[in-house]
N, C-alpha and C. Protein backbone atom coordinates (compact mmCIF):
# COMPACT_ATOMS: atom_id res chain seq x y z
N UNK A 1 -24.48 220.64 169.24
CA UNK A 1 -25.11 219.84 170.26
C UNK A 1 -26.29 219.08 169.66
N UNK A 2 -26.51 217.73 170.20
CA UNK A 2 -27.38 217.09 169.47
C UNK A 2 -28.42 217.61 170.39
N UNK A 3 -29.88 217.08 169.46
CA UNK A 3 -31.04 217.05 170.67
C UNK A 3 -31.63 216.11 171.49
N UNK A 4 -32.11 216.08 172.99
CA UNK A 4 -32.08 215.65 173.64
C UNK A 4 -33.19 214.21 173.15
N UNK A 5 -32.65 213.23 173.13
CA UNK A 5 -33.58 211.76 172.78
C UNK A 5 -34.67 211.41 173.57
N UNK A 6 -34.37 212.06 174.60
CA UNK A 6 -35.62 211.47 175.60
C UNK A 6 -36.53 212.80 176.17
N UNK A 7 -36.34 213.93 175.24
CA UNK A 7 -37.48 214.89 175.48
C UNK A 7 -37.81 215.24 177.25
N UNK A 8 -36.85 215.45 177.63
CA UNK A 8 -36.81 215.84 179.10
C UNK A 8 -37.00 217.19 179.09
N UNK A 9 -38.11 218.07 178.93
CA UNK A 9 -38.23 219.18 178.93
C UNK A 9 -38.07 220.03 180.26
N UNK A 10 -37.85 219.31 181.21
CA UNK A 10 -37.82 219.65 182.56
C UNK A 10 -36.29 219.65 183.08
N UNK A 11 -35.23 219.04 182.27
CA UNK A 11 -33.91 219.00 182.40
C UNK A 11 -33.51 220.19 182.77
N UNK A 12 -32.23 220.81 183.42
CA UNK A 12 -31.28 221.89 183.32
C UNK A 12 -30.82 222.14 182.04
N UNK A 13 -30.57 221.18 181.58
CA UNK A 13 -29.53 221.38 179.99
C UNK A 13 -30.34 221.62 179.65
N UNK A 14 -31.62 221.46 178.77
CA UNK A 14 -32.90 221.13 177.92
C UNK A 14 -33.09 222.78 177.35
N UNK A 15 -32.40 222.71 175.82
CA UNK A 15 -32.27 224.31 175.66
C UNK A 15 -32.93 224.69 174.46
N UNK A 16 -32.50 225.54 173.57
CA UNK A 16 -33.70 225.69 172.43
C UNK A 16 -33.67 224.76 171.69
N UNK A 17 -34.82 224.39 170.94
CA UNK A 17 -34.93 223.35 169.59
C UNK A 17 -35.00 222.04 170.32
N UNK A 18 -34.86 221.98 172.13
CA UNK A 18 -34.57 220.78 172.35
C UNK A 18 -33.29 219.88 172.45
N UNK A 19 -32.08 221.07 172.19
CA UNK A 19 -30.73 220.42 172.13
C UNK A 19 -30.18 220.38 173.73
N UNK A 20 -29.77 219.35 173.78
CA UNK A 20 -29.01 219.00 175.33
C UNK A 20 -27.46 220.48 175.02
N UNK A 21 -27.72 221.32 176.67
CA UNK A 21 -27.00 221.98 176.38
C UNK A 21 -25.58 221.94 177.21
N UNK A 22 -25.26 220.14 177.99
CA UNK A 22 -24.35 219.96 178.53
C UNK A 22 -23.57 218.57 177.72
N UNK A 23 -24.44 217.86 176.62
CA UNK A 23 -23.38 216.62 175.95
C UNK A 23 -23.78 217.08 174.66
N UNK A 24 -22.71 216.74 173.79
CA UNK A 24 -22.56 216.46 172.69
C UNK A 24 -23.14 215.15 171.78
N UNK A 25 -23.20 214.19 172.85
CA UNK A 25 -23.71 213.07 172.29
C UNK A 25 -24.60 212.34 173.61
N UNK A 26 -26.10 212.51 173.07
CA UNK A 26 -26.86 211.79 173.54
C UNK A 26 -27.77 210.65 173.31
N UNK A 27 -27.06 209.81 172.82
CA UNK A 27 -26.92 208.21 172.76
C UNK A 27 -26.78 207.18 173.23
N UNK A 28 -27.65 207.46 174.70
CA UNK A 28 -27.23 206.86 175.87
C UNK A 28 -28.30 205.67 175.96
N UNK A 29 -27.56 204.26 176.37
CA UNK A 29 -28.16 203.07 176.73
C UNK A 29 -29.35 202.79 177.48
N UNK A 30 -28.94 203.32 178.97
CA UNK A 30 -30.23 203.16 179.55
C UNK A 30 -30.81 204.81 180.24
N UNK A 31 -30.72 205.93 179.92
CA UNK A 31 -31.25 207.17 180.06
C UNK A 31 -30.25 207.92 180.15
N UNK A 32 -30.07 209.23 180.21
CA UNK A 32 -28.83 209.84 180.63
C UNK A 32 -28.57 210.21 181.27
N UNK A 33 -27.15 209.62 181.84
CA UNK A 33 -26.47 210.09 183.09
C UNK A 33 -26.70 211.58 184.17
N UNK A 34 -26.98 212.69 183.07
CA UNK A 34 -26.68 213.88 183.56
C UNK A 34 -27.70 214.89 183.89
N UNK A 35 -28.96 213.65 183.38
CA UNK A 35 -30.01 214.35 183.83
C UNK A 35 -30.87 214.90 185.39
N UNK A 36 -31.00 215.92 185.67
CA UNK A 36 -31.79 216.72 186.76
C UNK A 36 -32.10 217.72 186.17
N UNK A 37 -33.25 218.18 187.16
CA UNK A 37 -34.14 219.35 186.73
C UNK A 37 -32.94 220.47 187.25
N UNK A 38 -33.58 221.38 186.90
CA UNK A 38 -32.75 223.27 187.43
C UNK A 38 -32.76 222.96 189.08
N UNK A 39 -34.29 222.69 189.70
CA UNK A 39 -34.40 222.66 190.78
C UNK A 39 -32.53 221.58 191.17
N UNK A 40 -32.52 220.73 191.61
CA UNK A 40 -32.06 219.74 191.73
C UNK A 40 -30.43 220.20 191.26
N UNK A 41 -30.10 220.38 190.64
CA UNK A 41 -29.07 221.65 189.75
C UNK A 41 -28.52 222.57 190.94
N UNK A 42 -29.54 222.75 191.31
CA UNK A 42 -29.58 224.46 192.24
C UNK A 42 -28.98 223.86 193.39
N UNK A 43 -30.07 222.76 194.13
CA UNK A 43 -29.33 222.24 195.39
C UNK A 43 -28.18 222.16 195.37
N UNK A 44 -27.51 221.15 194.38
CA UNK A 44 -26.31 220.23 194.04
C UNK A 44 -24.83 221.43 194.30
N UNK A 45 -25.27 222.41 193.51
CA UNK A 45 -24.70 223.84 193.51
C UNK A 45 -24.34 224.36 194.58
N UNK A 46 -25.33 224.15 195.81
CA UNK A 46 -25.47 224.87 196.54
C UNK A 46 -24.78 224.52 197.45
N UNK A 47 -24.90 222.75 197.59
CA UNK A 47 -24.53 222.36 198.83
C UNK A 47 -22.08 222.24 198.32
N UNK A 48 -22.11 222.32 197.17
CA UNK A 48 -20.68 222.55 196.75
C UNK A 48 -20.33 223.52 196.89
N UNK A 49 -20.71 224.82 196.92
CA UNK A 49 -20.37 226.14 197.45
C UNK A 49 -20.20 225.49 199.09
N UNK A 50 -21.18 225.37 199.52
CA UNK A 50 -20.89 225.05 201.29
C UNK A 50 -19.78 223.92 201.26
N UNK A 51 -19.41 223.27 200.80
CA UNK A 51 -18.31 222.40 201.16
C UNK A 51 -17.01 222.74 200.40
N UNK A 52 -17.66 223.72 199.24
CA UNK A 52 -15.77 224.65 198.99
C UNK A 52 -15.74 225.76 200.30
N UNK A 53 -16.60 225.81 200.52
CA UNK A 53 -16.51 227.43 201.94
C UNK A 53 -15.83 226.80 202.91
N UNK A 54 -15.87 225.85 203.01
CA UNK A 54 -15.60 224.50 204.38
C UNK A 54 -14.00 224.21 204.44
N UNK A 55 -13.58 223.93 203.23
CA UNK A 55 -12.25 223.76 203.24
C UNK A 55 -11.54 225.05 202.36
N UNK A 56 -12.26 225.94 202.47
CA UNK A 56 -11.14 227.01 202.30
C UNK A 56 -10.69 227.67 200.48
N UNK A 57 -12.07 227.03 199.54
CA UNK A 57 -11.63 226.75 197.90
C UNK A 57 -12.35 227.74 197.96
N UNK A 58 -11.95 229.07 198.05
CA UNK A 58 -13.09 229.91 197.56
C UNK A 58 -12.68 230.88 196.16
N UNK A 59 -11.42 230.44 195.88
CA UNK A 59 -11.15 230.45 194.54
C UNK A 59 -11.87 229.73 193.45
N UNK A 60 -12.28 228.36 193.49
CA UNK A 60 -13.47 227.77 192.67
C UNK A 60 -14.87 228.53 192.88
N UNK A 61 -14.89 228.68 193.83
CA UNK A 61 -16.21 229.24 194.01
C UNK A 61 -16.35 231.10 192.86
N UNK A 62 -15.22 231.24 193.30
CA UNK A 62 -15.45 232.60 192.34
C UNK A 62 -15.48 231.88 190.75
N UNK A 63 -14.54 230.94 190.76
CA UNK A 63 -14.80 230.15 189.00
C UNK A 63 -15.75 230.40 189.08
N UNK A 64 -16.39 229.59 189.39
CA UNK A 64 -17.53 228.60 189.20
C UNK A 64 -18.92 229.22 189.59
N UNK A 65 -19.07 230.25 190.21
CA UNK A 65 -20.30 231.39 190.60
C UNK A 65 -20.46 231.08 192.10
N UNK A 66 -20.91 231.96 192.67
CA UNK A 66 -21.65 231.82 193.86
C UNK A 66 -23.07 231.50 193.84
N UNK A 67 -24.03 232.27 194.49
CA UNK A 67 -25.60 231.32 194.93
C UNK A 67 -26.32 232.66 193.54
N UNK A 68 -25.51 233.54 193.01
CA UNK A 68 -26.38 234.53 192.31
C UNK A 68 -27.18 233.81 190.86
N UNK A 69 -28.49 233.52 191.00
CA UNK A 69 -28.95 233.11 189.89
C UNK A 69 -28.57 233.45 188.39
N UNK A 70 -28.61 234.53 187.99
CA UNK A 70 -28.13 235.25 186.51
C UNK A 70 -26.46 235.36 186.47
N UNK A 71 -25.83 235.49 187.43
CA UNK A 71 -24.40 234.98 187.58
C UNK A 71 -24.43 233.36 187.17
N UNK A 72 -25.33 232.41 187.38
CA UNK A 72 -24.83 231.47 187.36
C UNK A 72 -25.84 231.07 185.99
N UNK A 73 -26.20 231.45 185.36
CA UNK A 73 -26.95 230.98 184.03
C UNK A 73 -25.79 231.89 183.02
N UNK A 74 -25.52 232.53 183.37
CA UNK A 74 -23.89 232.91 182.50
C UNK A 74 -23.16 232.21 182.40
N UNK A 75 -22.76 231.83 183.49
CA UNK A 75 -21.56 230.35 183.79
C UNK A 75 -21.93 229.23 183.11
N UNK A 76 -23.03 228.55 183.43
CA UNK A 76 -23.68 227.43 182.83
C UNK A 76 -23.22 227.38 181.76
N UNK A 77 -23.93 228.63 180.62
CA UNK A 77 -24.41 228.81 179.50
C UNK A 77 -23.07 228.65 178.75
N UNK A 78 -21.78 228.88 179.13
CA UNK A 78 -20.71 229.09 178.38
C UNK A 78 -19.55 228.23 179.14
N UNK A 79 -20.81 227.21 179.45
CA UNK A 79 -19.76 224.92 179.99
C UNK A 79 -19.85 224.70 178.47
């Protein structure tokens, strides 16, 4: 993983040494796409659990973690 160009220390990805820990290549034109904080992360998360609960995907939801914090920094960690 390269490291992050624009020093977003506040990112989700933003991992040791500074390496982006969701692209491979961060060489991006006008900032990068994929940036949000954890906070922001968390919502995004949150409100996709409620709309897999909604239609019935609660097979992704077990993929993909439920609302358990350390359940879901496992998951993250090994995108």
């Amino acid at each position: 993983m390269e490291k992050c160009r624009q020093n977003r220390v506040d990112c989700f990805a933003y991992g040791v040494r500074g390496q982006c820990r969701a692209c491979s290549e961060t060489k991006f034109k006008h900032g990068c796409p994929f940036y949000k904080t954890a906070f922001q992360r968390k919502l995004g998360h949150h409100a996709a659990i409620q709309r897999l609960t909604e239609i019935g995907r609660t097979d992704l939801i077990e993929k993909y973690g439920g609302t358990n914090d350390r359940e879901q920094r496992a998951i993250w960690e090994g995108i």
